[in-house]
Protein backbone atom coordinates (compact mmCIF):
# COMPACT_ATOMS: atom_id res chain seq x y z
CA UNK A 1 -12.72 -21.87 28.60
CA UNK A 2 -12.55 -19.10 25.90
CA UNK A 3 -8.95 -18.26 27.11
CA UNK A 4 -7.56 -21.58 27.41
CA UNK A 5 -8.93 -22.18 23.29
CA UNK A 6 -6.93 -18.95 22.73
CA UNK A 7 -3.97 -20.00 23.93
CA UNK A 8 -4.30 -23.09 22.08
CA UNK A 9 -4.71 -21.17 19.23
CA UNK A 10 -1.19 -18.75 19.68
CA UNK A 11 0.81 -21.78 19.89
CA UNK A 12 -0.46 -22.90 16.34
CA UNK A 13 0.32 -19.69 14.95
CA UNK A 14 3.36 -20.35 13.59
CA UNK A 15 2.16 -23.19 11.26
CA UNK A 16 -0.71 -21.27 10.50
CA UNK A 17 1.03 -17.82 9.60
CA UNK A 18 4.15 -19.04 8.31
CA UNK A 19 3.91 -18.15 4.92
CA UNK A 20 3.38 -14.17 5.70
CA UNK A 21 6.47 -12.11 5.20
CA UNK A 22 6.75 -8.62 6.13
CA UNK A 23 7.27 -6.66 2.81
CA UNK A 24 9.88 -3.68 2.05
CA UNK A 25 9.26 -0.76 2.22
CA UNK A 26 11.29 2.04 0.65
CA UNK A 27 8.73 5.04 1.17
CA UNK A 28 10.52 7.69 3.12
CA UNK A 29 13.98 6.88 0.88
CA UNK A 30 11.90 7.23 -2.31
CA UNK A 31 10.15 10.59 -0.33
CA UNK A 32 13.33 12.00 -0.24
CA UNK A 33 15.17 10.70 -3.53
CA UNK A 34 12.39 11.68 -5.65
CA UNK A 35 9.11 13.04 -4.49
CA UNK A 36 10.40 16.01 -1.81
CA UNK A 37 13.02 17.36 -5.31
CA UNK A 38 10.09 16.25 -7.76
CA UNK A 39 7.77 18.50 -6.41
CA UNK A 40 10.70 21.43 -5.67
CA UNK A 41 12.31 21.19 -9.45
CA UNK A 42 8.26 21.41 -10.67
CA UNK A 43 7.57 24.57 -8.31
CA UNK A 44 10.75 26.38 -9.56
CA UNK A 45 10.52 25.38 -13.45
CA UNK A 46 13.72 23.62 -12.91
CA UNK A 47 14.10 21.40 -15.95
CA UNK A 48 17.44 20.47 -15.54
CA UNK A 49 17.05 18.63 -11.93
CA UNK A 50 13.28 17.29 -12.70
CA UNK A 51 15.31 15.67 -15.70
CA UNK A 52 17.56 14.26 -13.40
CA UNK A 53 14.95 12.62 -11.37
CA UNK A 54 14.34 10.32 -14.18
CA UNK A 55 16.09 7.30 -15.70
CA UNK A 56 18.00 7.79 -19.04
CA UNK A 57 15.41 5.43 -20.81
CA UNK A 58 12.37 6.80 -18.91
CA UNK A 59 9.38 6.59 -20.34
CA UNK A 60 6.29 8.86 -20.11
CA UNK A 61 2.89 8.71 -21.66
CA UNK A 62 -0.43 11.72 -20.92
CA UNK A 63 -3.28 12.28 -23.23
CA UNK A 64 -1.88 15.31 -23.83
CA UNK A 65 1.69 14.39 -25.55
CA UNK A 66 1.20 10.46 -26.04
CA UNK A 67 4.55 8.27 -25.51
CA UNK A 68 7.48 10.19 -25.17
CA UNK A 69 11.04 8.16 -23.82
CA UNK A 70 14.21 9.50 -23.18
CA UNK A 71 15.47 12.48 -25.24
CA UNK A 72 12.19 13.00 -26.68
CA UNK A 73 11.21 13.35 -23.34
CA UNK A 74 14.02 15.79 -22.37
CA UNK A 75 13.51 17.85 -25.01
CA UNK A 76 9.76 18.12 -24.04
CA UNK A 77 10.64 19.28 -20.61
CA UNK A 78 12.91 21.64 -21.44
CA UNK A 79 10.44 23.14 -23.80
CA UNK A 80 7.50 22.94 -21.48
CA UNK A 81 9.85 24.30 -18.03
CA UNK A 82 11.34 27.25 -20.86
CA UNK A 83 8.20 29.05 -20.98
CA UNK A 84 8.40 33.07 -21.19
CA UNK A 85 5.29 33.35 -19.25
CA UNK A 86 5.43 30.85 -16.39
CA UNK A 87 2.49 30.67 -13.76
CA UNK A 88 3.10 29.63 -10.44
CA UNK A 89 2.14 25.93 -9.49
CA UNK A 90 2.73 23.50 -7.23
CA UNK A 91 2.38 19.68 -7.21
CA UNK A 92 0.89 17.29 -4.01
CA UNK A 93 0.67 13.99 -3.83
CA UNK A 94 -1.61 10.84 -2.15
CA UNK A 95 -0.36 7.48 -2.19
CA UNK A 96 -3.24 4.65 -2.89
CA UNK A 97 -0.75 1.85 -3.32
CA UNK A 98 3.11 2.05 -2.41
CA UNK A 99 4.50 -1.45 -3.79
CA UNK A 100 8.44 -1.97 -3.59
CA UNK A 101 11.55 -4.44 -3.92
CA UNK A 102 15.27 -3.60 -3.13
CA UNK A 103 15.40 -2.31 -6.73
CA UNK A 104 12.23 -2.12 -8.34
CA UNK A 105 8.75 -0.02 -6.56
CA UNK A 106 5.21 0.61 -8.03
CA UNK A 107 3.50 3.78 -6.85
CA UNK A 108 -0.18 4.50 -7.68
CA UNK A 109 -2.09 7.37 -5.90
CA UNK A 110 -3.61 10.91 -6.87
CA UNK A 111 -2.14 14.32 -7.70
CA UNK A 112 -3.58 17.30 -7.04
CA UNK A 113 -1.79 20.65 -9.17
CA UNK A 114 -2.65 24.32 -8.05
CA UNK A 115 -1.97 26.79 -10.34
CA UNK A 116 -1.95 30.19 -9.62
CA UNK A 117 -1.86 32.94 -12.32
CA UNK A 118 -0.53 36.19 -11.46
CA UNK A 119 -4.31 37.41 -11.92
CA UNK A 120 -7.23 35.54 -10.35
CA UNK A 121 -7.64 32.87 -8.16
CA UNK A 122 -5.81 29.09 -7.57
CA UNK A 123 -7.18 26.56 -9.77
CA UNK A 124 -6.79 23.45 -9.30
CA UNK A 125 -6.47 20.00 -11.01
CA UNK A 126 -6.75 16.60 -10.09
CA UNK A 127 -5.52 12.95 -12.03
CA UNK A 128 -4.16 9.95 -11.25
CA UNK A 129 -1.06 8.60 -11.46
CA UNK A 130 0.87 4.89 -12.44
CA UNK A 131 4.57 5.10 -11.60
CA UNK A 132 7.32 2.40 -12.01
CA UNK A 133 10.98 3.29 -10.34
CA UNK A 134 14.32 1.97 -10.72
CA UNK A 135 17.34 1.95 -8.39
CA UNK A 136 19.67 2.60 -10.41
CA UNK A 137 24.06 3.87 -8.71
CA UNK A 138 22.00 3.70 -5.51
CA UNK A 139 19.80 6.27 -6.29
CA UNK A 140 15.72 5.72 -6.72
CA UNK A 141 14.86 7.00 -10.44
CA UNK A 142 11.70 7.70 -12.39
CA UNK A 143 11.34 4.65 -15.07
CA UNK A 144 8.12 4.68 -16.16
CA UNK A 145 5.28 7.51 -15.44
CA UNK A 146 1.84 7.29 -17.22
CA UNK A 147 -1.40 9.75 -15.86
CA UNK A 148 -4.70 10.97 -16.63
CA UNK A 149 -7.40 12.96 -15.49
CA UNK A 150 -10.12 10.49 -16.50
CA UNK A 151 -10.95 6.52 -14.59
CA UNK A 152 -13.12 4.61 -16.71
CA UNK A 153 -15.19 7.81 -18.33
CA UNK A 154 -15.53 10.19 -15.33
CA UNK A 155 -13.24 12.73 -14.06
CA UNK A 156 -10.98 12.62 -11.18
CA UNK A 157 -12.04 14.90 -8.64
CA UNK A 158 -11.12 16.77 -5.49
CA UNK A 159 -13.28 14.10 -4.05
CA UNK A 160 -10.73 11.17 -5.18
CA UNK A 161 -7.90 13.08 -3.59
CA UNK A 162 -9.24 13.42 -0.51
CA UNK A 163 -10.90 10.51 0.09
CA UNK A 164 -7.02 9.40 0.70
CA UNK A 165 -6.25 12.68 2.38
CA UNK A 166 -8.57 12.27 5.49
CA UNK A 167 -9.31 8.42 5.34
CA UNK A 168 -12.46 7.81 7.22
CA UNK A 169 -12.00 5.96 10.28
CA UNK A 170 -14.26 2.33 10.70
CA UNK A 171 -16.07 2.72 13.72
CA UNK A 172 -14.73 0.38 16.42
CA UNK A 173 -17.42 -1.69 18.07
CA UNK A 174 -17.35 -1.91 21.83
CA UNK A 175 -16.70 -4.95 23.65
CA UNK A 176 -20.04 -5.57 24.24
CA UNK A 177 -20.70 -5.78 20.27
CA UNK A 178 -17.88 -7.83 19.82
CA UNK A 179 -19.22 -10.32 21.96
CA UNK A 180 -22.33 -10.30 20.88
CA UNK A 181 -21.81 -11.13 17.53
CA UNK A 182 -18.46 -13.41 17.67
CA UNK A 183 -18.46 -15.24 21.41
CA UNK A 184 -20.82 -18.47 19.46
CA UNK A 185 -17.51 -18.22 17.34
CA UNK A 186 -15.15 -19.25 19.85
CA UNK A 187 -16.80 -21.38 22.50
CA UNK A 188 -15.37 -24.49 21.37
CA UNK A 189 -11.70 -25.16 19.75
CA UNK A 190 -13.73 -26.61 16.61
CA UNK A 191 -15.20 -23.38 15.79
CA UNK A 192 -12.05 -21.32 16.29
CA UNK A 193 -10.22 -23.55 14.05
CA UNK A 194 -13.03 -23.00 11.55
CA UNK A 195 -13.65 -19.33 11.85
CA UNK A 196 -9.65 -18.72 11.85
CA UNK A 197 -9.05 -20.68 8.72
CA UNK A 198 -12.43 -18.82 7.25
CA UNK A 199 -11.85 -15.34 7.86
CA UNK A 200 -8.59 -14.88 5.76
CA UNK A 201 -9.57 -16.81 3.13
CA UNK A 202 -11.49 -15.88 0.03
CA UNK A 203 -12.00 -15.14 -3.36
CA UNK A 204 -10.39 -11.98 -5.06
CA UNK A 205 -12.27 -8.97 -3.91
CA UNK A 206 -13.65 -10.52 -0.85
CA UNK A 207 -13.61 -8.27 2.33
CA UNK A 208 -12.38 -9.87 5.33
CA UNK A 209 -13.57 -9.38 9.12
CA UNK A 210 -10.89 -8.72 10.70
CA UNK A 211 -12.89 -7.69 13.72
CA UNK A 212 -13.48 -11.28 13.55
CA UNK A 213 -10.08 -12.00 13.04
CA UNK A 214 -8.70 -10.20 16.52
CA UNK A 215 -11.41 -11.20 18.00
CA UNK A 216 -10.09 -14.77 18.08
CA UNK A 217 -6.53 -13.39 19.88
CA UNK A 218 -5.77 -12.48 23.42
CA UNK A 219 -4.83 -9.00 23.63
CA UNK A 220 -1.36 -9.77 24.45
CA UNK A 221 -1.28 -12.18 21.81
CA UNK A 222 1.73 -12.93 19.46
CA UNK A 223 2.23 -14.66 15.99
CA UNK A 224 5.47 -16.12 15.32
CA UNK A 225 6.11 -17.50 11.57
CA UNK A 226 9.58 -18.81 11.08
CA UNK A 227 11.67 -19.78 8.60
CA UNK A 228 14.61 -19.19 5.71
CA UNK A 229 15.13 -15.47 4.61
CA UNK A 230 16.22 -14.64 1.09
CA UNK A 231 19.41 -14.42 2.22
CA UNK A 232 19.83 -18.17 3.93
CA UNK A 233 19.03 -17.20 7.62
CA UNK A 234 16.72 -19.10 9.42
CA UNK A 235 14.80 -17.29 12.60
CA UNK A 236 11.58 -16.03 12.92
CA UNK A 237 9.64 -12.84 13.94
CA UNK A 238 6.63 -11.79 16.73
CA UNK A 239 3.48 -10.01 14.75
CA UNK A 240 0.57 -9.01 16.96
CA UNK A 241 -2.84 -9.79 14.64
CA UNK A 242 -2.94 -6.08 13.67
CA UNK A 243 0.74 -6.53 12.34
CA UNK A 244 -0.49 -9.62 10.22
CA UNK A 245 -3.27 -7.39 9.08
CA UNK A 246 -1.23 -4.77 7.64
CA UNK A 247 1.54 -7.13 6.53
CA UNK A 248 -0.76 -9.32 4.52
CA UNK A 249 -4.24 -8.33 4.83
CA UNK A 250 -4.49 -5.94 1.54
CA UNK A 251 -2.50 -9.44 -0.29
CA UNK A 252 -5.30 -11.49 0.79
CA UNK A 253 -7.98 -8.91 -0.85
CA UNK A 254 -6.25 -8.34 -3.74
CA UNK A 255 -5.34 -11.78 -5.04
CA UNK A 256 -7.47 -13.86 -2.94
CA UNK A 257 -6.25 -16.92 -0.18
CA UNK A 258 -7.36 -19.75 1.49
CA UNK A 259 -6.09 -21.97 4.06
CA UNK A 260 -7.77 -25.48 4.29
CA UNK A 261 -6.46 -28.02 7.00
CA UNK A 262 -4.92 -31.37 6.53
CA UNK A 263 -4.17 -32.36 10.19
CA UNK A 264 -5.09 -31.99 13.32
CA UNK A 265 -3.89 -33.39 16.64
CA UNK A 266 -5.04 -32.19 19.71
CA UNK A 267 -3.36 -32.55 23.25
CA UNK A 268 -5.19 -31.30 26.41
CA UNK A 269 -3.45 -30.81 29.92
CA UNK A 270 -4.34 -29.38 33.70
């Protein structure tokens, strides 16, 4: 019974999921356009290409030297990267949120500097980082950087960078404990319609299960929204649950959703 419901319940998908689109992303291209030579022209005190990483009109803003945009901005660089005694450092990076358009991206994550003076041991330094960039001749630039080393009155840590750095993996519940705390949730086509609708929707903030949510799915199964692109072009694509989860599931969270139904008709056969 429980697999005939779930095949019911892939052939609605594409009413049910048609509103998810897959979003851009632009990661490795920005990687290699600007993080890979941001974190080269830092090591090497090379003023003239970290410059060039930036847009004309760029505009920067630290506790430590407020709102600085475009030449005021060069001329701090070339200042700061002109030092007679220079210490070695180098600059890593973890990515919280990666957010992009064909022209436009929003980066948030963690930083984590290591300087090393020529006597002594590595220290190291941690803050957070806001960054808007631009394509602009093709090329991903810098437009807007803004960081700190303080989050609502406490310090970033080591501890904030590496909680990104070795995500801790959710510990995936056998079979057994699947079934024993979701099969009342699908032994009827009522309650799958219920619990399908109920589990992505919510208030901003709200976790969802997805445990819950593949539990609903054959293995095998496939969700196929269709409609127009941007560009005019009607088709439509084939997401397995877990691709609907990364597609839309941190959307959901973040802004909150919910699906309510307005129609039902049901056909059985065989």
């Amino acid at each position: 019974m429980k697999k005939l419901l779930l095949l019911f319940i892939l052939l609605k998908a594409t009413l049910i999921f048609a509103q998810s689109e897959t979003k851009p992303d632009y990661s490795k291209e920005i990687d290699e356009q600007v993080w890979e030579p941001f974190k080269k022209a830092y090591a090497n005190y090379d003023a003239e290409e970290y410059i060039a990483l930036h847009a004309d009109d760029v505009l920067r803003v630290t506790k430590w030297s407020g709102i600085r945009t475009g030449e005021a901005f060069r001329t701090g660089i070339q200042k700061n990267f002109n030092k007679k005694d220079k210490v070695a450092h180098q600059l890593e990076f973890q990515f919280e949120h990666r957010i992009h358009s064909a022209d436009v991206a929003y980066e948030v994550g963690y930083y984590r500097m290591t300087r090393t003076p020529k006597e002594g041991k590595p220290e190291r330094h941690y803050g957070r980082f806001h960054v808007v960039l631009k394509k602009i001749d093709g090329k991903w630039k810098i437009a807007q950087d803004w960081d700190t080393g303080n989050i609502n009155g406490h310090e970033v840590t080591g501890a904030d960078y590496q909680r990104l750095e070795h995500p801790v993996e959710p510990t995936k519940k056998t079979p057994e404990q699947l079934d024993s705390l979701y099969l009342t949730k699908v032994d009827n086509l009522d309650r799958i319609l219920e619990n399908l609708y109920g589990v992505i929707s919510g208030e901003a903030g709200e976790e969802r299960d997805w445990d819950l949510f593949r539990y609903l799915f054959k293995s095998d199964a496939k969700l196929i929204p269709s409609g127009k692109s941007r560009s005019g072009k009607v088709g439509c694509r084939y997401m397995t649950p877990d691709d609907y989860i990364r597609s839309s599931g941190k959307m959901l969270v973040e802004k909150g959703f919910f699906e309510k139904e307005i129609s039902r008709k049901v056909e059985t056969f065989g």
